[in-house]
Protein backbone atom coordinates (compact mmCIF):
# COMPACT_ATOMS: atom_id res chain seq x y z
CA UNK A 1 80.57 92.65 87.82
CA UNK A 2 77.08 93.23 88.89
CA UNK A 3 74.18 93.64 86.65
CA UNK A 4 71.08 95.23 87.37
CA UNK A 5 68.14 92.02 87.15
CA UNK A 6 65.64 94.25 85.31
CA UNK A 7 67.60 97.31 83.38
CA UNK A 8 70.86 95.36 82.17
CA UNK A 9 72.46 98.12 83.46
CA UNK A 10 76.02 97.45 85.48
CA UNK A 11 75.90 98.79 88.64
CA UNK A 12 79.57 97.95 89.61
CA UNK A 13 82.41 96.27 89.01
CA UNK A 14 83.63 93.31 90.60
CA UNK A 15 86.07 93.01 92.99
CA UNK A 16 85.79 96.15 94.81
CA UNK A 17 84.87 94.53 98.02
CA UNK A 18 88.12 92.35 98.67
CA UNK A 19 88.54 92.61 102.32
CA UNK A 20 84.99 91.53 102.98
CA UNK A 21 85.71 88.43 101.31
CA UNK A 22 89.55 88.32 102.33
CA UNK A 23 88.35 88.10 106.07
CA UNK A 24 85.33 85.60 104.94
CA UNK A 25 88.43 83.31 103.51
CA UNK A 26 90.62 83.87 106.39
CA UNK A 27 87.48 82.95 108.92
CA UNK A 28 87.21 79.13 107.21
CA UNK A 29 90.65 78.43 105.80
CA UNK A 30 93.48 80.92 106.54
CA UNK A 31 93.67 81.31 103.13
CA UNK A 32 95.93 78.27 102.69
CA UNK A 33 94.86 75.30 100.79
CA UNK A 34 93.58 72.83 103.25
CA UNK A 35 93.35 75.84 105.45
CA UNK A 36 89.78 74.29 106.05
CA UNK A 37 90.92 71.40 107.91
CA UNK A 38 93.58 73.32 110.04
CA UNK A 39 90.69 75.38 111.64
CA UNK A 40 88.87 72.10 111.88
CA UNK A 41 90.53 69.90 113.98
CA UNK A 42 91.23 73.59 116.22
CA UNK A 43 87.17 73.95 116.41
CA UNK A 44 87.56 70.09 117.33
CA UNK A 45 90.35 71.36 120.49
CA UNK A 46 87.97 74.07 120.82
CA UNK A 47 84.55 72.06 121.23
CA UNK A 48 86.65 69.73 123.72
CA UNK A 49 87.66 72.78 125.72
CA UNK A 50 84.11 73.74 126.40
CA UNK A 51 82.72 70.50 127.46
CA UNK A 52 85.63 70.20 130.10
CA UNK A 53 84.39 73.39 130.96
CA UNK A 54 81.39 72.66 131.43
CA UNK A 55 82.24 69.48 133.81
CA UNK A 56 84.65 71.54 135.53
CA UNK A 57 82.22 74.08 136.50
CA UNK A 58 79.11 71.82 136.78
CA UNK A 59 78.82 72.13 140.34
CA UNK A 60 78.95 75.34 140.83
CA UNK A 61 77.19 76.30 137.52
CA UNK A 62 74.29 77.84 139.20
CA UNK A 63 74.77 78.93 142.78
CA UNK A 64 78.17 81.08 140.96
CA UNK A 65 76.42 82.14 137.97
CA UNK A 66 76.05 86.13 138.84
CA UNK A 67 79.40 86.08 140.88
CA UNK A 68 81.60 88.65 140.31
CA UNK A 69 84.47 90.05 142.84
CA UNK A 70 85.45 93.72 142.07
CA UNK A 71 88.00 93.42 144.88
CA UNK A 72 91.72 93.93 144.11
CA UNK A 73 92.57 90.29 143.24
CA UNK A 74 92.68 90.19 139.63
CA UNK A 75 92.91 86.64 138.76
CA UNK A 76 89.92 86.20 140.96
CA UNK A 77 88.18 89.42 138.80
CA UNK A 78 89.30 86.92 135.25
CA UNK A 79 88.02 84.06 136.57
CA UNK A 80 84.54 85.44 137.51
CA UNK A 81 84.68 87.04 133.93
CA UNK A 82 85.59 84.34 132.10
CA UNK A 83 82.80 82.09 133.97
CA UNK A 84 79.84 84.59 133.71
CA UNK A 85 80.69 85.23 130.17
CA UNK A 86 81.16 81.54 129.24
CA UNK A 87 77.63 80.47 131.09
CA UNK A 88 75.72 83.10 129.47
CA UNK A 89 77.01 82.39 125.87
CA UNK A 90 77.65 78.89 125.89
CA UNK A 91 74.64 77.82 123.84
CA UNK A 92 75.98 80.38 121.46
CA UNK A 93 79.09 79.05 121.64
CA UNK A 94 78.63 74.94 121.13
CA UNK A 95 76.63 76.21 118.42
CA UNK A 96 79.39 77.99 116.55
CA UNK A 97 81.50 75.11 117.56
CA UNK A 98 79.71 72.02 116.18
CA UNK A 99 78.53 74.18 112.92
CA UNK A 100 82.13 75.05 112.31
CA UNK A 101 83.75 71.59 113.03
CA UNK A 102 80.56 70.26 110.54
CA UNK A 103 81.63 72.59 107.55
CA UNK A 104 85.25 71.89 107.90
CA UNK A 105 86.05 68.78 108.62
CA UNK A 106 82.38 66.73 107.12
CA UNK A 107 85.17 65.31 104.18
CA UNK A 108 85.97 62.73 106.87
CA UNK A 109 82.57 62.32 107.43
CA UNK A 110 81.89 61.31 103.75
CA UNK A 111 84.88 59.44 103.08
CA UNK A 112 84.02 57.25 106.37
CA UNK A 113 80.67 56.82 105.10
CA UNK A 114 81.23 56.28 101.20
CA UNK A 115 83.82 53.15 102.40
CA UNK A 116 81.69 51.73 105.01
CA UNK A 117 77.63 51.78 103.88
CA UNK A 118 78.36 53.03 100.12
CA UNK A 119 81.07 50.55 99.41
CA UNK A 120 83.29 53.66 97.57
CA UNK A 121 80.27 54.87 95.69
CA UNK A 122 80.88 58.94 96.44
CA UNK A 123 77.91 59.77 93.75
CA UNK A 124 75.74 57.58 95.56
CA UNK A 125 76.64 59.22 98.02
CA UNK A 126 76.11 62.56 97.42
CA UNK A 127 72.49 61.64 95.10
CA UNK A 128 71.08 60.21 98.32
CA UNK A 129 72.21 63.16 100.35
CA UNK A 130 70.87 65.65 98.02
CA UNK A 131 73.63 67.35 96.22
CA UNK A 132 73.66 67.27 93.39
CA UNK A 133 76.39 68.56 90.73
CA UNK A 134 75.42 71.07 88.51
CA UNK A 135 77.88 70.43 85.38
CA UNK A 136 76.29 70.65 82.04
CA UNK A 137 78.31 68.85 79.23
CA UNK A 138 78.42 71.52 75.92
CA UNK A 139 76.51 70.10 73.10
CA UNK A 140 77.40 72.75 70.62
CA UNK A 141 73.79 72.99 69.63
CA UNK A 142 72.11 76.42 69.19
CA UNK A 143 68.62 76.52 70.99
CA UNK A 144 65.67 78.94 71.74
CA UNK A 145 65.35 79.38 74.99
CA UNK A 146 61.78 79.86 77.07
CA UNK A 147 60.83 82.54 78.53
CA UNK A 148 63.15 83.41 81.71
CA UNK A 149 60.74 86.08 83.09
CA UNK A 150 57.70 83.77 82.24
CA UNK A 151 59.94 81.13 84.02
CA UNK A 152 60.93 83.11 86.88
CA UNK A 153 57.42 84.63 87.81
CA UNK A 154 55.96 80.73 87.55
CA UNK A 155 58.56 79.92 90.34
CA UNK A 156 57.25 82.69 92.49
CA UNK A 157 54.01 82.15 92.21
CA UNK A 158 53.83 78.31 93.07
CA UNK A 159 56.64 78.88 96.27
CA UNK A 160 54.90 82.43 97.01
CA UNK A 161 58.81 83.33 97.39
CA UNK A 162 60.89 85.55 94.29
CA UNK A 163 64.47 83.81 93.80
CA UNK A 164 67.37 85.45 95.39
CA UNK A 165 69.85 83.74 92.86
CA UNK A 166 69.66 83.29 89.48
CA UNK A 167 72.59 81.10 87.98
CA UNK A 168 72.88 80.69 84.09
CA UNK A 169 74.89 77.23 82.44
CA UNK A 170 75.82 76.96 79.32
CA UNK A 171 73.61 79.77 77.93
CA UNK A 172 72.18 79.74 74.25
CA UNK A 173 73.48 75.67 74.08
CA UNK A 174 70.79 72.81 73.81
CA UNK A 175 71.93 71.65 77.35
CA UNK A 176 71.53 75.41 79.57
CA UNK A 177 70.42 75.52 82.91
CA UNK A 178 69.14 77.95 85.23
CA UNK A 179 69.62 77.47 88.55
CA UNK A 180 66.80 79.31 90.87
CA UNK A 181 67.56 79.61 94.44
CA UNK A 182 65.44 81.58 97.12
CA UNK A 183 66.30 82.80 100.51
CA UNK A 184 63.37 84.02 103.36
CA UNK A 185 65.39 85.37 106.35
CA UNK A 186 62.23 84.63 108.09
CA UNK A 187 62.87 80.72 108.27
CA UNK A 188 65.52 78.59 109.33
CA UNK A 189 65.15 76.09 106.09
CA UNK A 190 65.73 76.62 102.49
CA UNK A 191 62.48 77.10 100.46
CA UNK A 192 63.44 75.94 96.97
CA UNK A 193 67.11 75.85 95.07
CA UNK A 194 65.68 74.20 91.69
CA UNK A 195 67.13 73.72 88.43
CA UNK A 196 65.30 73.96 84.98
CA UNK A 197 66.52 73.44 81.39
CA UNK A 198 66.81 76.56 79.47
CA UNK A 199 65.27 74.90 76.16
CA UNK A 200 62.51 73.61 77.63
CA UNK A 201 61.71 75.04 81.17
CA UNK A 202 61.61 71.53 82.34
CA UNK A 203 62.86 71.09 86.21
CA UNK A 204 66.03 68.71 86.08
CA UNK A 205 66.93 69.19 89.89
CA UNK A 206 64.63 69.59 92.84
CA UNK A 207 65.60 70.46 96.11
CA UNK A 208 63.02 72.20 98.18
CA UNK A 209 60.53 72.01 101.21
CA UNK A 210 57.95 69.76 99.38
CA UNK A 211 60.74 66.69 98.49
CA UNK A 212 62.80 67.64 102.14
CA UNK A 213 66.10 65.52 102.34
CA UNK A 214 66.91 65.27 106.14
CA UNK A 215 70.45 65.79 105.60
CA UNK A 216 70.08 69.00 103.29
CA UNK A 217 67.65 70.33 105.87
CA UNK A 218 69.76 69.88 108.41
CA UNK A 219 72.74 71.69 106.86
CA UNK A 220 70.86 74.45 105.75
CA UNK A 221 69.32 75.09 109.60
CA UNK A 222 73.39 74.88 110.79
CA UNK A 223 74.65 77.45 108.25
CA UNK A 224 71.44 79.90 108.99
CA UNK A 225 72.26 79.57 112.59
CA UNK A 226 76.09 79.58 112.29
CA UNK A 227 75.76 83.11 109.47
CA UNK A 228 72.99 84.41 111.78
CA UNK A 229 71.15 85.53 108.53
CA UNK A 230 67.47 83.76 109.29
CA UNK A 231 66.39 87.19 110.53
CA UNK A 232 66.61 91.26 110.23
CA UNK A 233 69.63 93.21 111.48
CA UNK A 234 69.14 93.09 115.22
CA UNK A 235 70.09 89.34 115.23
CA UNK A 236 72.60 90.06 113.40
CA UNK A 237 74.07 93.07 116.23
CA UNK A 238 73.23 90.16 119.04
CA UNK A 239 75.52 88.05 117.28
CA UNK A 240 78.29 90.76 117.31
CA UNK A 241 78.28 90.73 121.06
CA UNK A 242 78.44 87.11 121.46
CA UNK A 243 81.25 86.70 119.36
CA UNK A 244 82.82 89.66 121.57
CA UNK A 245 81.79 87.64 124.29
CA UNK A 246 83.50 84.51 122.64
CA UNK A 247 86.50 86.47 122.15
CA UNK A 248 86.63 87.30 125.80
CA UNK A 249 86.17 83.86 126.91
CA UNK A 250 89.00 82.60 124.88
CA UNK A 251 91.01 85.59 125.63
CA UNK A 252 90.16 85.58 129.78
CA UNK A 253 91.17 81.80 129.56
CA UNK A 254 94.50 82.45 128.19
CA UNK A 255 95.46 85.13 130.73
CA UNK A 256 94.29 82.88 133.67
CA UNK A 257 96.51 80.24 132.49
CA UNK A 258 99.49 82.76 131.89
CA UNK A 259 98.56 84.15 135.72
CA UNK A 260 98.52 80.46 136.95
CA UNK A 261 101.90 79.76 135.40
CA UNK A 262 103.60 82.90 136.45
CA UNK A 263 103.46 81.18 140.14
CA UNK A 264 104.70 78.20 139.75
CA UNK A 265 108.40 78.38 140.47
CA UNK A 266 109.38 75.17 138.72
CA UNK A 267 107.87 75.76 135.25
CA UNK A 268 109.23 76.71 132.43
CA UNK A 269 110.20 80.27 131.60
CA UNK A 270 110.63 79.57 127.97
CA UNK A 271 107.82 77.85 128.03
CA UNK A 272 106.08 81.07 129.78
CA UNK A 273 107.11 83.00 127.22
CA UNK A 274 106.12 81.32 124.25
CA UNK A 275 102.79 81.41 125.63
CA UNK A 276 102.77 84.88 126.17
CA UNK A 277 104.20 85.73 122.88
CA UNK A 278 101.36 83.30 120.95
CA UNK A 279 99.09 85.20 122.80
CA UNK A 280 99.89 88.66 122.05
CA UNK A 281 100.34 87.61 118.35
CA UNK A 282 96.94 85.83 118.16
CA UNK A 283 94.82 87.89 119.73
CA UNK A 284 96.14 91.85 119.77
CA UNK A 285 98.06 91.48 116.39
CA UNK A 286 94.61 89.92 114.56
CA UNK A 287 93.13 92.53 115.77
CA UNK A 288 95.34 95.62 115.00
CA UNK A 289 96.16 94.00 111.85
CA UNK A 290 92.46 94.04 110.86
CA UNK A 291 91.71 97.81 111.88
CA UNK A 292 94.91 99.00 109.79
CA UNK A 293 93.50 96.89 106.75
CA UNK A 294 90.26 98.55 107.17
CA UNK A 295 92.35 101.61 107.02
CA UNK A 296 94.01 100.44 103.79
CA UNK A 297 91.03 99.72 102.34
CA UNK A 298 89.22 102.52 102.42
CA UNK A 299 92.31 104.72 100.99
CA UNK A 300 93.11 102.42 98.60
CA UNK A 301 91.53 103.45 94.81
CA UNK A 302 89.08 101.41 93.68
CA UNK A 303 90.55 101.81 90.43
CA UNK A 304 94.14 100.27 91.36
CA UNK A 305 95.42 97.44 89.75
CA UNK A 306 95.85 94.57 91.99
CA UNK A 307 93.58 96.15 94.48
CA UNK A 308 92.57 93.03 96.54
CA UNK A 309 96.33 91.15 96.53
CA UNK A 310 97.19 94.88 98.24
CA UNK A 311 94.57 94.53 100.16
CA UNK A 312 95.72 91.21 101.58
CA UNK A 313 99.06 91.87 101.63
CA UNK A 314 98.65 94.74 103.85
CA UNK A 315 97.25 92.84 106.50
CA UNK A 316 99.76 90.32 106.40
CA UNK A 317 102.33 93.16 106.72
CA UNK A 318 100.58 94.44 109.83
CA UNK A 319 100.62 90.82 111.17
CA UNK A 320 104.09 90.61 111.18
CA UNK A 321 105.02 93.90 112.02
CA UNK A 322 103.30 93.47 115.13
CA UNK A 323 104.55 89.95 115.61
CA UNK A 324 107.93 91.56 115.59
CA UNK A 325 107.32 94.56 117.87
CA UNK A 326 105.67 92.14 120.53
CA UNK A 327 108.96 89.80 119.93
CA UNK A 328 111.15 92.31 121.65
CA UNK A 329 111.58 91.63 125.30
CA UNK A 330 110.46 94.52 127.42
CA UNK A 331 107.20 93.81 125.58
CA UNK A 332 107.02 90.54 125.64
CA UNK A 333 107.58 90.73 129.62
CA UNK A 334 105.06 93.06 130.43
CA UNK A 335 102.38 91.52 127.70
CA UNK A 336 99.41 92.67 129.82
CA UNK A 337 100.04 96.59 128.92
CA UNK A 338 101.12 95.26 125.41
CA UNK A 339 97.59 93.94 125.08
CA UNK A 340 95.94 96.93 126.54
CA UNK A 341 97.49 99.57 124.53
CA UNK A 342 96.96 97.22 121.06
CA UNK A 343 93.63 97.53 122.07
CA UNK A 344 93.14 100.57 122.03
CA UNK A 345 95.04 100.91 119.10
CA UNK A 346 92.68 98.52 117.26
CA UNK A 347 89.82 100.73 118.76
CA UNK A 348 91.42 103.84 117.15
CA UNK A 349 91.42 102.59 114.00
CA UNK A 350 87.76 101.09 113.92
CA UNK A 351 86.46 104.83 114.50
CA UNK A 352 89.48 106.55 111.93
CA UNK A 353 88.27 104.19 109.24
CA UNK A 354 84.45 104.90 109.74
CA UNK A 355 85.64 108.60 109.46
CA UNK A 356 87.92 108.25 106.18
CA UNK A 357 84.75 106.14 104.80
CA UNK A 358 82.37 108.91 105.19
CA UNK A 359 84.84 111.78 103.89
CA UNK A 360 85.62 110.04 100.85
CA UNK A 361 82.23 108.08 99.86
CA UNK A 362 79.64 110.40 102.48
CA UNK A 363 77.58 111.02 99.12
CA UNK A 364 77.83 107.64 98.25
CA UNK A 365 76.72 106.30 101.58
CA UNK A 366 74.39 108.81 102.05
CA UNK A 367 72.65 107.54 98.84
CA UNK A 368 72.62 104.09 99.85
CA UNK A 369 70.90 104.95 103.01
CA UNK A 370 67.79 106.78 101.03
CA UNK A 371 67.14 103.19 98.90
CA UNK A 372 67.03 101.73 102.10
CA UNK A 373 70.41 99.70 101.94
CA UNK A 374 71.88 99.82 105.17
CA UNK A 375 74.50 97.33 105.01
CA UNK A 376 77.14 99.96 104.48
CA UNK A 377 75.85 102.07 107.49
CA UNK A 378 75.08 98.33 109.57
CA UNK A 379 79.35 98.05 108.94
CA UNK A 380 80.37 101.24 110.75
CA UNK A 381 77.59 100.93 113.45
CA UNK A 382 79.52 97.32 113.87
CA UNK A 383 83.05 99.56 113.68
CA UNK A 384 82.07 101.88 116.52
CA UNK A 385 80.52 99.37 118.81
CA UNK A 386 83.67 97.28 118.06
CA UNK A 387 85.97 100.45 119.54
CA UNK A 388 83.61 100.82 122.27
CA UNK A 389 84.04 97.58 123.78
CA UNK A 390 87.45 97.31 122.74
CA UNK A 391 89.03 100.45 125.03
CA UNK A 392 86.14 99.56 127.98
CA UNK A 393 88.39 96.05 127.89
CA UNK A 394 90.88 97.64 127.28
CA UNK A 395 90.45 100.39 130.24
CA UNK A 396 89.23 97.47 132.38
CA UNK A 397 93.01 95.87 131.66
CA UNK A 398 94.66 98.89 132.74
CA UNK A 399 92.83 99.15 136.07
CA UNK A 400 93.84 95.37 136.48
CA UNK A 401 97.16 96.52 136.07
CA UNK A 402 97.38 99.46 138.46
CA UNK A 403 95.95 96.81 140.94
CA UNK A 404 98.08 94.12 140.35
CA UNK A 405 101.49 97.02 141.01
CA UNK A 406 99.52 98.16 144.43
CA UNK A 407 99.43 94.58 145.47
CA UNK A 408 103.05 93.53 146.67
CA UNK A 409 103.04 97.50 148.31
CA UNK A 410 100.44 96.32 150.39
CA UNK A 411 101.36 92.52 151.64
CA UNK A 412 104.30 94.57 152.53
CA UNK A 413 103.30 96.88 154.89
CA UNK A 414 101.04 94.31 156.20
CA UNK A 415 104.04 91.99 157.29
CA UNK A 416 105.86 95.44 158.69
CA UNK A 417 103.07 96.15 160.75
CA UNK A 418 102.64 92.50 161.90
CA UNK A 419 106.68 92.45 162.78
């Protein structure tokens, strides 16, 4: 639950925000175990595929960078896309890219370097790299305790920064701990994340910008950079358009290779399909899937029992209903409409679950918006962009479409006038 710092008083329950951190799990590890490393040796594919990118299109990187052909060839009209939008957000995008692959697969890191220069010493380890393990044995030894406030305001006055975090152990015992941990969205690094014994205010662990570990530092710049939270809300908007634009690279990429394949007499059809199908299923179905659970969620109680395994459970529903529906064969075939109207569904339900929000909770949102908490309102703002873009691609699809029937109409009556 969460307690108000100051009154005591409880100003919610917990677990009322389950898709938020259903999606956050799903982002890093699938929720799976070892889901972590699954997404990290894809970042690892994914990393590769942008610097053969990058050598593919080095000579031409500049004197094509604004090209763009609005003429009726669509795989020329993809391929201009999916170059200006990978040139303009690739530093974005390596970024994202070596952060992820850091955070999910740095085990192998660690184990490579506890075997070669710490001869199996993992707490070695881990003490020179900073991190250290917060684990306080229970003594079983009723203490006073000093003064947290006292505590707290001594903090804040020698780092000039109050602590976002404040982390109780073992609370009332001879060995408690609090853990104080600050956050300034107006640098990169991490200003202080000290701990202090409850019995005598001593600090047991330092970590903090006047003892910097290199390694710590450096971690805490590539998850500021990779959350985007080192700044107000406008960096955090920019970053919604570059992952669009991510999105669009991967997904222009895919249907260039699809359009490539489609030519080519002697590959395989089954093959051809498969691709297609993965596709549809990874791109469309996440999507749709994730506008119905935002649905779900917003008519779902917040009082129901087993709110956030519904939660989940409903978007894994909507996964495989749509990995069934884009299984059948008429869509499968023509997966380019299949994407466009999915998108467009997934648009419709961004906007119908911004609308359900503010019928049920307006008051509630309403009141969150006078105390100057706009995280709620920063969500649908993020919901309606999100439909925006989604039925301009969308709409941009079906033109693609209409161009690519015209096309065969019109070699033809070019060879009939030539005969």
């Amino acid at each position: 639950m969460h307690i108000d710092p100051v009154s005591g008083e409880i100003v919610s329950e917990g677990g009322q925000f389950e898709l938020a951190e259903f999606i956050y799990h799903l982002h890093y590890d699938l929720n799976i175990p070892q889901g972590k490393y699954v997404l990290g040796f894809v970042t690892l594919f994914f990393l590769f595929a942008l610097i053969s990118g990058i050598f593919i299109h080095a000579r031409k990187f500049f004197s094509n960078f604004f090209q763009y052909r609005a003429g009726n060839h669509k795989r020329s009209q993809l391929l201009d896309m999916h170059n200006v939008v990978g040139v303009v957000s690739l530093p974005f995008t390596l970024m994202y890219a070596i952060s992820g692959l850091i955070f999910n697969l740095v085990i192998i890191y660690q184990v490579a370097f506890a075997i070669t220069v710490y001869k199996g010493d993992g707490e070695a380890l881990l003490k020179d790299a900073g991190f250290a393990t917060i684990a306080p044995v229970w003594q079983d030894k009723p203490t006073s305790r000093v003064n947290l406030d006292e505590l707290i305001q001594k903090v804040t006055d020698d780092y000039q920064l109050a602590p976002r975090t404040v982390r109780l152990y073992n609370y009332g015992d001879e060995s408690g701990l609090v853990q104080l941990f600050s956050k300034d969205n107006s640098e990169l690094t991490v200003n202080y994340n000290n701990t202090y014994s409850l019995s005598t205010g001593e600090m047991t662990i330092q970590s903090d910008s006047r003892d910097p570990n290199s390694l710590v530092v450096g971690t805490g710049v590539l998850r500021k950079l990779h959350y985007g939270n080192y700044a107000s809300l406008d960096l955090r908007f920019i970053y919604l358009f570059l992952g669009f634009a991510v999105c669009a690279l991967i997904l222009t990429g895919n249907l260039l290779w699809l359009e490539k394949r489609e030519k080519q007499r002697n590959f395989s059809a089954r093959t051809l399909t498969i691709a297609r199908y993965v596709t549809l299923v990874s791109s469309a179905g996440i999507m749709v899937s994730t506008a119905m659970a935002f649905i779900v969620e917003r008519l779902m109680p917040a009082t129901l029992a087993e709110r956030g395994h519904l939660i989940g459970t409903a978007f894994w529903f909507f996964l495989a209903l749509c990995a069934l529906i884009y299984a059948l064969p008429m869509i499968r075939k023509n997966y380019r409409l299949a994407l466009q109207r999915s998108l467009y569904l997934c648009g419709f339900g961004c906007i119908v679950s911004v609308v359900i929000g503010y019928v049920l909770y307006g008051k509630t949102m309403l009141t969150l918006i006078k105390v100057n908490d706009y995280s709620t309102l920063a969500v649908d703002l993020a919901l309606i962009v999100s439909a925006l873009v989604l039925s301009f691609v969308a709409k941009k699809l079906n033109t693609t479409q209409i161009q690519a029937e015209d096309e065969p109409s019109e070699t033809s009556s070019n060879l009939a006038a030539a005969k």
